[in-house]
Each structure stands twice: as C-alpha cells, then as structure tokens.
N, C-alpha and C. Protein backbone atom coordinates (compact mmCIF):
# COMPACT_ATOMS: atom_id res chain seq x y z
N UNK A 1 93.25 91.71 70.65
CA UNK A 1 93.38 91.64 69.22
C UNK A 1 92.77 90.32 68.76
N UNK A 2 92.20 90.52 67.60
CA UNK A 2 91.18 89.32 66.84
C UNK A 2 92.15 88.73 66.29
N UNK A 3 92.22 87.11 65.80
CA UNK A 3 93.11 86.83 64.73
C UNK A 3 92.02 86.32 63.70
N UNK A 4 92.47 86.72 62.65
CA UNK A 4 91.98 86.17 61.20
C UNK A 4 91.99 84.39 61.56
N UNK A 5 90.72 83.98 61.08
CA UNK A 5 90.35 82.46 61.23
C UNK A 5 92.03 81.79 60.61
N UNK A 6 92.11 82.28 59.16
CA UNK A 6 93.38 81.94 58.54
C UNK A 6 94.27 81.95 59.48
N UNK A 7 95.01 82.59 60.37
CA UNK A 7 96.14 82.84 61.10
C UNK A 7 95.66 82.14 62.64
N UNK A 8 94.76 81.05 63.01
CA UNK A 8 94.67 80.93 63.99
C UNK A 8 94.82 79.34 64.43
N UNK A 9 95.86 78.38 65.20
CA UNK A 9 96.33 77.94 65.12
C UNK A 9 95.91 76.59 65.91
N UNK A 10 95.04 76.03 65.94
CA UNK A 10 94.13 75.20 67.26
C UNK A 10 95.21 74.04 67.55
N UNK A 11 95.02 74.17 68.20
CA UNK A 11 96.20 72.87 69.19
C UNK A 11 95.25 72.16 70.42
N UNK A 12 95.66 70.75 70.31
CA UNK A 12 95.01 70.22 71.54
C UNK A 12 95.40 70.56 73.22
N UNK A 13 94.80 70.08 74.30
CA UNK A 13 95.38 70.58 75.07
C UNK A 13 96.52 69.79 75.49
N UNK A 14 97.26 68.22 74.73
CA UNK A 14 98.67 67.89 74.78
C UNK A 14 99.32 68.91 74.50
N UNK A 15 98.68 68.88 73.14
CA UNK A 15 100.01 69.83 71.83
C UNK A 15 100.54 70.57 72.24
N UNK A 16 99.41 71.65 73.29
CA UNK A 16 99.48 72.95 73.93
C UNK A 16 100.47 72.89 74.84
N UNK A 17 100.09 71.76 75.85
CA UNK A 17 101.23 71.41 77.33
C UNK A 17 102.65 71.54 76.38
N UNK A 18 102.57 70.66 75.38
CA UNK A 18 103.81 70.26 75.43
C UNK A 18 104.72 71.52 74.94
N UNK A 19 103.82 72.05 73.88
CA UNK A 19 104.41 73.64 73.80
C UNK A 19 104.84 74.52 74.58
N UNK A 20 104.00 74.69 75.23
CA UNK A 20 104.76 75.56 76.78
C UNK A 20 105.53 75.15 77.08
N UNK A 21 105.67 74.00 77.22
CA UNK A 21 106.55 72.93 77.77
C UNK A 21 107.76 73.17 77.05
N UNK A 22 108.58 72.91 76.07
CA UNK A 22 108.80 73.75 75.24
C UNK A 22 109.71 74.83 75.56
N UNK A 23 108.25 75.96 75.05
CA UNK A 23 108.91 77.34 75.53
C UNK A 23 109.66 77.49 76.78
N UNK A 24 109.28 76.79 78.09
CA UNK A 24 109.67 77.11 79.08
C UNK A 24 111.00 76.59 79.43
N UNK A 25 111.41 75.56 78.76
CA UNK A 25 112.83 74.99 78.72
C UNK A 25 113.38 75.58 77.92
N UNK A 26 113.31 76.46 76.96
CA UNK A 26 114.02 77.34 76.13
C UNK A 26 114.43 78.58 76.81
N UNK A 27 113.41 78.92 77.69
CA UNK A 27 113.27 80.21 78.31
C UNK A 27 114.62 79.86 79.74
N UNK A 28 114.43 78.41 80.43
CA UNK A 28 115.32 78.42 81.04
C UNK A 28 116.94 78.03 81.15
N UNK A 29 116.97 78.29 79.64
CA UNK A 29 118.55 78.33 79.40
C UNK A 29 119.10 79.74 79.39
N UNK A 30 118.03 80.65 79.06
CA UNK A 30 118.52 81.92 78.99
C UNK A 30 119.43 82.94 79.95
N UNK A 31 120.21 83.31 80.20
CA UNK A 31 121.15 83.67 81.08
C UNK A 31 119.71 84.67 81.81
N UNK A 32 119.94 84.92 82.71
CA UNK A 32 119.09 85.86 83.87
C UNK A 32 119.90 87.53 83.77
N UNK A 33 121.12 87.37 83.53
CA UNK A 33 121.96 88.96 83.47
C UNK A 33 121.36 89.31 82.04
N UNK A 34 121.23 88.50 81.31
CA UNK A 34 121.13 89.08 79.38
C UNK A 34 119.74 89.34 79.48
N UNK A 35 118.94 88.83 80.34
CA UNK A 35 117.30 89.04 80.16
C UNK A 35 117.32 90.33 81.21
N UNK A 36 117.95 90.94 82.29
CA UNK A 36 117.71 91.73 82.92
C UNK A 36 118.17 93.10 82.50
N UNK A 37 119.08 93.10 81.66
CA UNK A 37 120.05 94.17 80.44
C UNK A 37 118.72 94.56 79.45
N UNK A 38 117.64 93.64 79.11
CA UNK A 38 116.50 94.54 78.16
C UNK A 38 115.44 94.44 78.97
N UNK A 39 115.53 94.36 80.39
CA UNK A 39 114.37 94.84 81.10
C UNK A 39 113.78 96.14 80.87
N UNK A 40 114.68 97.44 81.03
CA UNK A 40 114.46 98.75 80.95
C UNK A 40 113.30 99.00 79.45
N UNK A 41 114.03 98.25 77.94
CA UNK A 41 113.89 98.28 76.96
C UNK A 41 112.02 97.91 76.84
N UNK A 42 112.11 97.09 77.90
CA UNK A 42 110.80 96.26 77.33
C UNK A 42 109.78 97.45 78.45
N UNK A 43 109.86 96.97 79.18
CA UNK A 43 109.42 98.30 80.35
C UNK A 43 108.92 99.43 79.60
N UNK A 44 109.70 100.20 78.76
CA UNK A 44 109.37 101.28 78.13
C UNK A 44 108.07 100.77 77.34
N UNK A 45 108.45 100.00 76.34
CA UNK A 45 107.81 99.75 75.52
C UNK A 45 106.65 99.82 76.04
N UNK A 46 106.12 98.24 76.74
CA UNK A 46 104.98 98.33 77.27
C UNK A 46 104.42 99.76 78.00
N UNK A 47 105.27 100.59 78.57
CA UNK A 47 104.39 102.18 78.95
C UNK A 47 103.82 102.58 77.86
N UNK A 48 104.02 102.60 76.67
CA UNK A 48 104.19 103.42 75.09
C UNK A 48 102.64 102.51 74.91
N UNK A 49 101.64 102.51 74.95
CA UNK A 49 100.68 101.56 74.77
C UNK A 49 100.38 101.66 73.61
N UNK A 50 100.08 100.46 72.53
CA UNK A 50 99.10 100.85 71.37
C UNK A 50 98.89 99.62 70.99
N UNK A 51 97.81 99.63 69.82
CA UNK A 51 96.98 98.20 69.91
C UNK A 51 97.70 97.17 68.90
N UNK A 52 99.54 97.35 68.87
CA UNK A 52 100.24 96.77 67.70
C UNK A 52 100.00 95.49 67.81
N UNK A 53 100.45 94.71 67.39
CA UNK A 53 101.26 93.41 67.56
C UNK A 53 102.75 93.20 68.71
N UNK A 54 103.41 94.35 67.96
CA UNK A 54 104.54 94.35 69.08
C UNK A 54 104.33 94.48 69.82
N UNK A 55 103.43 95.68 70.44
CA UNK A 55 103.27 95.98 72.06
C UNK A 55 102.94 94.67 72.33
N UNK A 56 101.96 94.05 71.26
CA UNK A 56 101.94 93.01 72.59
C UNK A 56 102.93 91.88 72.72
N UNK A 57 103.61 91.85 71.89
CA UNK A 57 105.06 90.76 71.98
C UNK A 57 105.25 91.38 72.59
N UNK A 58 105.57 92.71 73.46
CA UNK A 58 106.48 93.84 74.46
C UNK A 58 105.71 93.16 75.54
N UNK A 59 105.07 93.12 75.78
CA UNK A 59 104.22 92.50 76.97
C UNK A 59 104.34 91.34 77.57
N UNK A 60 104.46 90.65 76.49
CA UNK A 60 104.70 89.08 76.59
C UNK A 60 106.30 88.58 76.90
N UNK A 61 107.52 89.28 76.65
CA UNK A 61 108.51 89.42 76.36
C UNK A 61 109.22 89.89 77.71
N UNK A 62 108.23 91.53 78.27
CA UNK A 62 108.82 91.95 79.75
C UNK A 62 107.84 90.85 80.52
N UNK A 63 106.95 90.39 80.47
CA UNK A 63 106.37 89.05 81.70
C UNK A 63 107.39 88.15 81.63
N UNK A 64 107.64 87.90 80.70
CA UNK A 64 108.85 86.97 80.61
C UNK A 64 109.68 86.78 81.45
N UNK A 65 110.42 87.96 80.85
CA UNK A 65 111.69 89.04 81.98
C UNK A 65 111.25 88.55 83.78
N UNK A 66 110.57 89.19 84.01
CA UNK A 66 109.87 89.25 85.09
C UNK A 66 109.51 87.62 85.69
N UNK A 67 109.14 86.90 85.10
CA UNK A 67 109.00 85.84 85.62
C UNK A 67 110.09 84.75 85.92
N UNK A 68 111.43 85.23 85.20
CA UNK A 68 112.34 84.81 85.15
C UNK A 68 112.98 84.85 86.34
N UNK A 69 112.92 86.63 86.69
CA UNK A 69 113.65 87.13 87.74
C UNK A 69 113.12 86.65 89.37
N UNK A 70 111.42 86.24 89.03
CA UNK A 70 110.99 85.84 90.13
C UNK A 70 111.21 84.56 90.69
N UNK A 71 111.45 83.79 89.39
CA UNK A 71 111.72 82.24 89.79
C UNK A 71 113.41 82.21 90.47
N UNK A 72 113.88 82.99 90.13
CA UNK A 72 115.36 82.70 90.37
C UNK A 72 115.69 83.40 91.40
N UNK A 73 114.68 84.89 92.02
CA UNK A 73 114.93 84.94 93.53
C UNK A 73 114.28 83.82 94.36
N UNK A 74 113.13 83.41 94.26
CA UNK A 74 112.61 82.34 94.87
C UNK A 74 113.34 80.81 95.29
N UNK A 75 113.59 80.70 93.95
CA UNK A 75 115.08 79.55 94.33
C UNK A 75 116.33 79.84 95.06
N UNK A 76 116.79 81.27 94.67
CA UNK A 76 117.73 81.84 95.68
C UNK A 76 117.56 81.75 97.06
N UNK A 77 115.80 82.03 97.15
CA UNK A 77 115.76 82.24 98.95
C UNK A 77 115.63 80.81 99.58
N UNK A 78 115.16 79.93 98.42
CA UNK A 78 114.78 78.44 99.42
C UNK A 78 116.13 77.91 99.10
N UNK A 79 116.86 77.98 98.40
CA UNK A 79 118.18 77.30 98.81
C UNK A 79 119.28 78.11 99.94
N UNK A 80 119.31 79.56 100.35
CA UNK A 80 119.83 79.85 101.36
C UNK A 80 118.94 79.47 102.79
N UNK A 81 117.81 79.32 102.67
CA UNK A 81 117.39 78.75 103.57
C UNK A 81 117.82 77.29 103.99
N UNK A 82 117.65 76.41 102.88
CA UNK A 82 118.10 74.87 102.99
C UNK A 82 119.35 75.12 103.82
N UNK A 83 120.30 75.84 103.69
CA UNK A 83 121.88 75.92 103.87
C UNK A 83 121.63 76.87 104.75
N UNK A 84 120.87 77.66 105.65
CA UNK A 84 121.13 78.04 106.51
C UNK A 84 121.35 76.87 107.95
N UNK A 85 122.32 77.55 109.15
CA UNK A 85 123.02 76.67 110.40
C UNK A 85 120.77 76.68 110.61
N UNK A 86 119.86 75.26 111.37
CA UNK A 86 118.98 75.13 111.93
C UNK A 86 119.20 75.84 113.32
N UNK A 87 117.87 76.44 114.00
CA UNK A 87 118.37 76.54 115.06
C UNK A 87 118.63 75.38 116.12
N UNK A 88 119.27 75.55 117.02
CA UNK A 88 119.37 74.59 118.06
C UNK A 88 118.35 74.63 118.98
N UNK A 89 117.73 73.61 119.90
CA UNK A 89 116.79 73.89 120.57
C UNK A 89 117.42 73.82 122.05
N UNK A 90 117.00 74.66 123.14
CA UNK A 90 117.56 74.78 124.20
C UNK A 90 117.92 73.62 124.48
N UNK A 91 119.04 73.30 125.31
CA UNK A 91 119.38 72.31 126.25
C UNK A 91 118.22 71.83 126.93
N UNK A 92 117.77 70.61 127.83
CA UNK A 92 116.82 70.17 128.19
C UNK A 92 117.35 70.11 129.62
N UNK A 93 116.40 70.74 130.65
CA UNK A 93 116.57 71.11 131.84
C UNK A 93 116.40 69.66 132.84
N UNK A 94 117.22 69.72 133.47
CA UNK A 94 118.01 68.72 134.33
C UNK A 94 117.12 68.13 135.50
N UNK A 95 116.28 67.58 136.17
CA UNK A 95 115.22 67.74 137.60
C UNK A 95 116.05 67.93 138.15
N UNK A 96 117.37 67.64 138.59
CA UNK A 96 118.36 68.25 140.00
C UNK A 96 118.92 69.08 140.03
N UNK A 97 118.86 70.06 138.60
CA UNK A 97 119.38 71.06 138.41
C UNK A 97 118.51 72.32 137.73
N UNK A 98 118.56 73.48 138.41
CA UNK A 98 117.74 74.30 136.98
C UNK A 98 118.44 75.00 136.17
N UNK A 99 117.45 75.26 135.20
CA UNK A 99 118.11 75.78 134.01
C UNK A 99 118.49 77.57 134.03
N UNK A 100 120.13 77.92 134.19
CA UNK A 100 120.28 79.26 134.46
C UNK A 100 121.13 79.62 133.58
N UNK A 101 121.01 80.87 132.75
CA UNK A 101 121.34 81.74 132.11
C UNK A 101 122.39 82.70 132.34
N UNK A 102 123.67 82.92 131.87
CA UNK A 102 124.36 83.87 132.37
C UNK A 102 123.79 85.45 131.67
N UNK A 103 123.67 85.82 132.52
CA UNK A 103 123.11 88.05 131.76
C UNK A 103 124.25 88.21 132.66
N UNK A 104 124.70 89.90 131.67
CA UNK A 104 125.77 90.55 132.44
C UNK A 104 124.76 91.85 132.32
C-alpha cells in the first residue's frame, strides 16, 4: 500500500531506533496469556486477505503475537538450561588402578 505524501511520516534513523525502541518496551509489558487468547482472532484475519489497512494492522498485530511467543520460549529454554544439574565428568582414572564399571 502507497501512502499519500500528506500521511507520510519521515523520521531519522535516531527518531526511528528510538521508536521501536519504544514500541518494543510497550510490547514487553504485555501479558503473553492476553496476547495468546487473540492469536486465533488475528490468524483468521490475516487468512481473509485483502488490500485493507486492517489486514494489514492484522498482520502486523499476529507477527507481534508470534514474536512474543518466540522470545519467551527462547528465554524459557536458556534459563532451564542455565538451571539445569551440569554434567559431571568421569572420575579420573588412577595409574595403579583401572577404571571399572559395575553392569549387571
């Protein structure tokens, strides 16, 4: 979609950072259960294609969704990792003794 010169909004590329910047701290206060409750909603939408405006806020809105959900399994997995027991590394084998294993 074109925007009318009138409606188009030039920002430097601070202005810009800091905007995102911004959005993205807004975005991460948002509860993760309340954004995953209009997943379905937005989902649809975006299937329903047409050249609105909304669809494309629908678009922009389920990436959202979605990027939300990805950051917060990702942090999920590297902090159960941090907190997983390390493994131990074998005992270190003895010269007067060797190293034996009990198998049943």
């Amino acid at each position: 979609m074109t925007l009318l010169p009138t409606k188009v909004i030039i920002l430097t590329m601070d202005s810009l950072e800091n905007y995102l910047n911004k959005i993205a701290e807004n975005i991460l206060h948002i509860d993760e259960a309340s954004l995953t409750s209009l997943w379905n909603k937005y989902k649809n939408k975006v299937e329903q294609f047409s050249t609105s405006l909304e669809w494309e806020k629908a678009v922009i809105i389920f990436s959202i969704i979605n990027s939300v959900r990805a950051k917060n399994t990702i942090f999920n997995e590297k902090i159960l990792n941090n907190k997983s027991p390390k493994k131990t590394a074998p005992p270190e084998r003895s010269q007067d003794k060797p190293y034996l294993k009990l198998v049943k």
